[in-house]
C-alpha atoms as a PDB file:
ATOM      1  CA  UNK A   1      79.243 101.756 122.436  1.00  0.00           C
ATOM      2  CA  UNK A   2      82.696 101.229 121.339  1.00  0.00           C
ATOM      3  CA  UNK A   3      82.852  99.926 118.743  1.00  0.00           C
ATOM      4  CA  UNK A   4      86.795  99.100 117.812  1.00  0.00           C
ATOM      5  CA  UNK A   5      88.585  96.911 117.055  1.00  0.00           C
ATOM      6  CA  UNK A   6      92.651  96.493 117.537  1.00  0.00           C
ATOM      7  CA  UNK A   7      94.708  95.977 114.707  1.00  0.00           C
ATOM      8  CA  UNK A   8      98.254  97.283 116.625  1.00  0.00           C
ATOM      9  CA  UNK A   9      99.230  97.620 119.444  1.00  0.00           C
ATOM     10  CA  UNK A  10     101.672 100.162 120.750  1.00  0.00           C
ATOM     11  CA  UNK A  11     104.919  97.485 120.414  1.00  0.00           C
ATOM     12  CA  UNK A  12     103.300  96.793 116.719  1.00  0.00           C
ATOM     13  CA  UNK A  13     103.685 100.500 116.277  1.00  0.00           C
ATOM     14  CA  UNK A  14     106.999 101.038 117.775  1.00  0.00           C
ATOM     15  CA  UNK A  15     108.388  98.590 114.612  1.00  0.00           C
ATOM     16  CA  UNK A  16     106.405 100.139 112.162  1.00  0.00           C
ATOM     17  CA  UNK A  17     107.829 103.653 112.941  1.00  0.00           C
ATOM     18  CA  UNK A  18     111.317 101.818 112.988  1.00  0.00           C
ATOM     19  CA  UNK A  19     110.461 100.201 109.547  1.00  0.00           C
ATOM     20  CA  UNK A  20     109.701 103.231 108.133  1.00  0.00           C
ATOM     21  CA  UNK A  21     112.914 105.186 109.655  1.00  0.00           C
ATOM     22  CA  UNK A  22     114.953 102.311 108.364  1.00  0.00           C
ATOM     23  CA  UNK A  23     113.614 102.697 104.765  1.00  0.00           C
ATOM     24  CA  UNK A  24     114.616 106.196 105.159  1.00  0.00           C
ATOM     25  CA  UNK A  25     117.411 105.753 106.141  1.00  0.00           C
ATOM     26  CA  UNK A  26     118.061 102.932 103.361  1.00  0.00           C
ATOM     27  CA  UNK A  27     117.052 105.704 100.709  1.00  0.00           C
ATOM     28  CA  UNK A  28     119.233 108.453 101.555  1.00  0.00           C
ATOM     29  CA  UNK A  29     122.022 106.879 103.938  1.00  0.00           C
ATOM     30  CA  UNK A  30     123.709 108.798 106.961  1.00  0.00           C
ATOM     31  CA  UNK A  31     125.068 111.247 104.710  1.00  0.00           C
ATOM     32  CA  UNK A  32     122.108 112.147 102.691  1.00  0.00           C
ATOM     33  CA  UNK A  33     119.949 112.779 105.487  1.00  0.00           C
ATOM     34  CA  UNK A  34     121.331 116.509 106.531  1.00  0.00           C
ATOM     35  CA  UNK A  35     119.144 117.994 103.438  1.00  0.00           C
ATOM     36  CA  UNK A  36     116.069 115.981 104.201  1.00  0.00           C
ATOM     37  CA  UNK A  37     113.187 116.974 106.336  1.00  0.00           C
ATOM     38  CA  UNK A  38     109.835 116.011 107.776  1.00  0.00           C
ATOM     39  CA  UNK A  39     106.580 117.345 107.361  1.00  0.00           C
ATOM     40  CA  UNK A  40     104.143 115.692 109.570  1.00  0.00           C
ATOM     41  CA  UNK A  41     100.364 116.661 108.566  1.00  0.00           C
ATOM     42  CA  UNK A  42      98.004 117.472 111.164  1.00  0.00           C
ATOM     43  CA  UNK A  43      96.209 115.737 112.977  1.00  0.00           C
ATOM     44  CA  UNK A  44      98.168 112.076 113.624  1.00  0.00           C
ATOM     45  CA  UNK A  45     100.917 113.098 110.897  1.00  0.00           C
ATOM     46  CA  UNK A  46     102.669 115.358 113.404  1.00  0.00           C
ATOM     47  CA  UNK A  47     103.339 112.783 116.345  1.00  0.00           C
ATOM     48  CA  UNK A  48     104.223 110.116 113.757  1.00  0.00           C
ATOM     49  CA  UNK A  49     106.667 112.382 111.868  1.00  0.00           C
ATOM     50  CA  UNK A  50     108.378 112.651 115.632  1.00  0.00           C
ATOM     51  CA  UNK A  51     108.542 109.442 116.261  1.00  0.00           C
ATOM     52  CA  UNK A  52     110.245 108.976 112.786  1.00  0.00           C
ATOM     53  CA  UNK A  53     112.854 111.544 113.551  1.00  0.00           C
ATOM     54  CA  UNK A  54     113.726 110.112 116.928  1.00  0.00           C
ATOM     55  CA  UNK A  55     114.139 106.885 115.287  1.00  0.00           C
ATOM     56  CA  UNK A  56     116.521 107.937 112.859  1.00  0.00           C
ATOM     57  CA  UNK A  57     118.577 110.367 115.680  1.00  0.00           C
ATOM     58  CA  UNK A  58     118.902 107.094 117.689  1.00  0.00           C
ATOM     59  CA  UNK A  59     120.292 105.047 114.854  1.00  0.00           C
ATOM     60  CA  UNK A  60     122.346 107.495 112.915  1.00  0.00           C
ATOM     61  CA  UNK A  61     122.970 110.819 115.152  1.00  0.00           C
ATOM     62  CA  UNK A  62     121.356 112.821 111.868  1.00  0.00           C
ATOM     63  CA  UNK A  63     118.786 115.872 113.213  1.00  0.00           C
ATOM     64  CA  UNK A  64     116.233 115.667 110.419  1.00  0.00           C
ATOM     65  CA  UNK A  65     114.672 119.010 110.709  1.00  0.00           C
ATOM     66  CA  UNK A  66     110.878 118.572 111.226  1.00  0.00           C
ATOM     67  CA  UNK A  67     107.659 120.989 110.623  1.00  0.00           C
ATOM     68  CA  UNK A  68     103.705 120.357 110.606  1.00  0.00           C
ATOM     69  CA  UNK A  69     101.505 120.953 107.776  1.00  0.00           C
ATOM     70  CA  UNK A  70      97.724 122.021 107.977  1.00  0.00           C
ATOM     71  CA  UNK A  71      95.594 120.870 104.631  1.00  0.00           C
ATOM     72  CA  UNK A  72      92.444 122.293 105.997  1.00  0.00           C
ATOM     73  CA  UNK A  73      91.565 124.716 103.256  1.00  0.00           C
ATOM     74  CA  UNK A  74      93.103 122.581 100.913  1.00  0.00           C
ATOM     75  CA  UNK A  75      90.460 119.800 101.267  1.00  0.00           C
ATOM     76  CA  UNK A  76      88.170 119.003  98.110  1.00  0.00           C
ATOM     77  CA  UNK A  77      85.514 119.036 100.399  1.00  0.00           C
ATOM     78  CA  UNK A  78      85.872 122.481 102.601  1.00  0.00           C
ATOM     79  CA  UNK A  79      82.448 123.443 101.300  1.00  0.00           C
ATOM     80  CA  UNK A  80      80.553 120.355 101.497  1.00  0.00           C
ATOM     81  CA  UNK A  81      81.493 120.487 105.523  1.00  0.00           C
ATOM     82  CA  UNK A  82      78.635 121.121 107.608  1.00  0.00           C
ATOM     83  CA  UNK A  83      81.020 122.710 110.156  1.00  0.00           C
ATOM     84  CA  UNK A  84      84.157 125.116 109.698  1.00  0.00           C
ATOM     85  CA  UNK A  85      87.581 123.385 110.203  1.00  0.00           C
ATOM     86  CA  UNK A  86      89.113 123.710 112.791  1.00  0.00           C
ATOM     87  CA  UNK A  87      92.566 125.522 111.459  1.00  0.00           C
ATOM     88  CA  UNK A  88      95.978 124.656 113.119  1.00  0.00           C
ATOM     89  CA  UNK A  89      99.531 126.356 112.580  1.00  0.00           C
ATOM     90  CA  UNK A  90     101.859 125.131 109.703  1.00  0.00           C
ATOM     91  CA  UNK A  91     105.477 125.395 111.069  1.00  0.00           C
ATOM     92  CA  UNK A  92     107.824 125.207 108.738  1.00  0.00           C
ATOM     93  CA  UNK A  93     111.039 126.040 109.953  1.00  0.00           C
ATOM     94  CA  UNK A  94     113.009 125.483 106.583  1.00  0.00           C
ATOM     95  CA  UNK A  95     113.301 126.822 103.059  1.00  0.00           C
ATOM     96  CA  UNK A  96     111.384 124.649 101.007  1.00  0.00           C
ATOM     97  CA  UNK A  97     112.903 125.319  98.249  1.00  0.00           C
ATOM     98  CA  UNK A  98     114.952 122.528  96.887  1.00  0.00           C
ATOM     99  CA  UNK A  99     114.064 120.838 100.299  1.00  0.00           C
ATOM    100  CA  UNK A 100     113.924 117.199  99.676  1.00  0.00           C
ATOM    101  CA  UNK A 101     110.864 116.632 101.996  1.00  0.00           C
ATOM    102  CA  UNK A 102     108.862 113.572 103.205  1.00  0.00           C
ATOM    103  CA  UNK A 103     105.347 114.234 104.204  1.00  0.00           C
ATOM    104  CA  UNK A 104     103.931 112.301 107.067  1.00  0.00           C
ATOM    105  CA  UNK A 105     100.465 110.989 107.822  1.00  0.00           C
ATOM    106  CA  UNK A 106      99.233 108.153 109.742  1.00  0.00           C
ATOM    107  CA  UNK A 107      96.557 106.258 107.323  1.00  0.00           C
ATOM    108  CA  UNK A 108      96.612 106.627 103.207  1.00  0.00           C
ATOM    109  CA  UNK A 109      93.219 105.767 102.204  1.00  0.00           C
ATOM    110  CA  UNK A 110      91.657 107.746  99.575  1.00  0.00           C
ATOM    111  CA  UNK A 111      94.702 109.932  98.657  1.00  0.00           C
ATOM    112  CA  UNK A 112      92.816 113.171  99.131  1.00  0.00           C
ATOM    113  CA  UNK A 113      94.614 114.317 102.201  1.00  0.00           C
ATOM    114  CA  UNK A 114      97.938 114.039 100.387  1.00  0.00           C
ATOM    115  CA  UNK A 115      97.014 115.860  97.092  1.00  0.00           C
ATOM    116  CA  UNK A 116      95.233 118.470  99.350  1.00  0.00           C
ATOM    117  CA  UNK A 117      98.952 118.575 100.908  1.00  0.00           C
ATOM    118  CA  UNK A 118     100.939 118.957  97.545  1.00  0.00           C
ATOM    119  CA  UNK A 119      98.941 121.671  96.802  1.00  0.00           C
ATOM    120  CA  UNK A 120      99.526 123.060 100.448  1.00  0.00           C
ATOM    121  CA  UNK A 121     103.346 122.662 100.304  1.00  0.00           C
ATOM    122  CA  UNK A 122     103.315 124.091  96.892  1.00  0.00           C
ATOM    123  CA  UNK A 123     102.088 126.968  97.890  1.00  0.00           C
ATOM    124  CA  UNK A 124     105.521 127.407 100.465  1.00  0.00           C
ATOM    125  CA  UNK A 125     108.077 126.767  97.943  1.00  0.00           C
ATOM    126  CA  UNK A 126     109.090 123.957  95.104  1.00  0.00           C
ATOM    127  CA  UNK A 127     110.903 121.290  96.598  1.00  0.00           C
ATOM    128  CA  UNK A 128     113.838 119.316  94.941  1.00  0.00           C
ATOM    129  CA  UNK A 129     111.611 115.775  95.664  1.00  0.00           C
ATOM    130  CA  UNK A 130     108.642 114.995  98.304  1.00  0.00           C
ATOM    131  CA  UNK A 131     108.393 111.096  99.680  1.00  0.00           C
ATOM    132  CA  UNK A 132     105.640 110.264 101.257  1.00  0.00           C
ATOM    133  CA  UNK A 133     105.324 108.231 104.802  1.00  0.00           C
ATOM    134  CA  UNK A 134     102.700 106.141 106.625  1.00  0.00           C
ATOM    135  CA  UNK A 135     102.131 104.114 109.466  1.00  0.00           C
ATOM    136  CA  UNK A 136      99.050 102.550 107.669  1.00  0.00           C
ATOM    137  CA  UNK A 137      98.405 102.376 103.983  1.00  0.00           C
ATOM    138  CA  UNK A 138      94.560 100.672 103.683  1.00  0.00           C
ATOM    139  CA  UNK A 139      94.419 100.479 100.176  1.00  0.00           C
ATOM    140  CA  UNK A 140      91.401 101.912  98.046  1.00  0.00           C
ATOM    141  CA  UNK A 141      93.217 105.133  96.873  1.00  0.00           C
ATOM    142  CA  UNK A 142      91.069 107.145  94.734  1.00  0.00           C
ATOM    143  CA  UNK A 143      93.826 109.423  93.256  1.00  0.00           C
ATOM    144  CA  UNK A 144      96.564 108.347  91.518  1.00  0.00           C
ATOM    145  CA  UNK A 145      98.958 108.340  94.726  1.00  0.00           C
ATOM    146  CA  UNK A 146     101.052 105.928  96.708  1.00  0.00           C
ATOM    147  CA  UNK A 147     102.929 105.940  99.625  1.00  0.00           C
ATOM    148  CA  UNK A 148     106.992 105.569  99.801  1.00  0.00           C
ATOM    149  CA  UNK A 149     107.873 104.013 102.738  1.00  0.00           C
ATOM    150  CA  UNK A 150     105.041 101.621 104.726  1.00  0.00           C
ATOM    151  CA  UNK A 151     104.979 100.915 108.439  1.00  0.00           C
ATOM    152  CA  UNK A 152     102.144  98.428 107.503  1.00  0.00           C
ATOM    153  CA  UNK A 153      99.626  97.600 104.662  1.00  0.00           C
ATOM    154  CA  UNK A 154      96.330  96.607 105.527  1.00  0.00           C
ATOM    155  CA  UNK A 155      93.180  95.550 104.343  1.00  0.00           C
ATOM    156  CA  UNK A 156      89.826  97.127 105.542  1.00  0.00           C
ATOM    157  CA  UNK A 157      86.386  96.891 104.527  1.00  0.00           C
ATOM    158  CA  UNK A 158      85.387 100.411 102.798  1.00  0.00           C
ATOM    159  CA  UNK A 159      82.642 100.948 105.120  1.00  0.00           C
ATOM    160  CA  UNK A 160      84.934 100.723 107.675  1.00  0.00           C
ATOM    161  CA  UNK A 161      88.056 103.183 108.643  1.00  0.00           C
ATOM    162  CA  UNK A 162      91.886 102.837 110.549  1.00  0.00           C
ATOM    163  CA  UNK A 163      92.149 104.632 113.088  1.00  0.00           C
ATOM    164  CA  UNK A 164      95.545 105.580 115.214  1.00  0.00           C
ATOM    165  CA  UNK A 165      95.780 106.671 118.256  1.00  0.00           C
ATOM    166  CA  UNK A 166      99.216 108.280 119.751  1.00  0.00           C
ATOM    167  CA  UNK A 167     100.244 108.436 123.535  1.00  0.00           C
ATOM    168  CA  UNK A 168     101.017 112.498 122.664  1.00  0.00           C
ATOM    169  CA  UNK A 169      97.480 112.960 121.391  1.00  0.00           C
ATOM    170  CA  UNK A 170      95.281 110.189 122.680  1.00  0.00           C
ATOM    171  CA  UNK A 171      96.766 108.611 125.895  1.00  0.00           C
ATOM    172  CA  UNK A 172      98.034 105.642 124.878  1.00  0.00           C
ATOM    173  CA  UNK A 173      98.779 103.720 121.178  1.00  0.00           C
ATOM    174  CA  UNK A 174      97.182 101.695 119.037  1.00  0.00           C
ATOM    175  CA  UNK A 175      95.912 100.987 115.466  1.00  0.00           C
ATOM    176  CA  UNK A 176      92.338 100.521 115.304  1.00  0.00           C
ATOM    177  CA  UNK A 177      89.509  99.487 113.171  1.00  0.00           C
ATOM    178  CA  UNK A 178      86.105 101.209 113.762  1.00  0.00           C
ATOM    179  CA  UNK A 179      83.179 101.977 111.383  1.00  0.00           C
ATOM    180  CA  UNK A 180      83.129 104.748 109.161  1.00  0.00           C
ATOM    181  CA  UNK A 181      81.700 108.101 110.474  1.00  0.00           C
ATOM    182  CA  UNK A 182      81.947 111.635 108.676  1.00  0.00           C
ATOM    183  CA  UNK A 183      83.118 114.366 110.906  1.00  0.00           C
ATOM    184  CA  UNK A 184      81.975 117.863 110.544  1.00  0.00           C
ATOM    185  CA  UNK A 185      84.728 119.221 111.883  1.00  0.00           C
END
């Protein structure tokens, strides 16, 4: 039974993305975007931090360089999982070093996923400054961590999660609501 429930749908999205691209853009301006780049975090992170960068090519001609991240053995709770990860590729096709880098994921909930990611990126370089960007941010953080530019805020129960969906990954878009369920993956 399925068992969700739509929040946004894909034209929703679409202006979220451009929200967030426009506060990016607001930030740095034309000019200060040549130095900045993307780091979309795997799973939903990666097709987001695309969109993002298409967004800002469209409006100011600016290239933002773009890589993924994967957290998986970063996670505070690798050893509580009942299965192994499954491990993807980072790509980072830039010197972090002094990078001024904006990491991308689709929902900030607990804040885990991103400090797993500092840590992750870390380990790659020391940036000048990292951002952070979301589609969703659902509130409830656990860690002290917020999100720097916000396609949407939302509020769902705790016993329930956000879910997005990308036409790249999933088939088609859309922000959902759907109860909580632990993967072992």
């Amino acid at each position: 039974m399925d068992n969700r429930v739509l929040l946004r749908n894909a034209d929703e999205m679409r202006a979220a993305v451009e929200k967030v691209a426009d506060s990016i853009i607001c930030e740095f301006g034309q000019s200060g975007l040549a130095d900045v780049a993307l780091l979309g975090l795997f799973k939903a992170g990666v097709p987001l931090a695309g969109r993002i960068a298409e967004v800002i090519k469209e409006r100011t001609g600016v290239d933002l360089a773009c890589g993924t991240l994967d957290i998986s053995m970063y996670r505070d709770d690798f050893g509580q999982r009942t299965a192994l990860p499954l491990i993807r590729e980072t790509e980072i096709p830039f010197a972090v070093d002094n990078a001024r880098l904006i990491l991308v994921d689709d929902v900030l909930s607990t804040g885990r996923t991103i400090r797993a990611a500092l840590d992750a990126v870390t380990d790659y370089g020391r940036p000048a400054l990292i951002r952070l960007a979301v589609l969703v941010d659902r509130g409830g953080v656990e860690y002290p961590i917020r999100a720097d530019y916000i396609g949407w805020t939302l509020q769902v129960q705790s016993d329930r999660k956000v879910l997005v969906e990308f036409s790249e990954e999933d088939g088609s878009d859309g922000v959902y609501e759907v109860a909580w369920q632990r993967r072992a993956e």
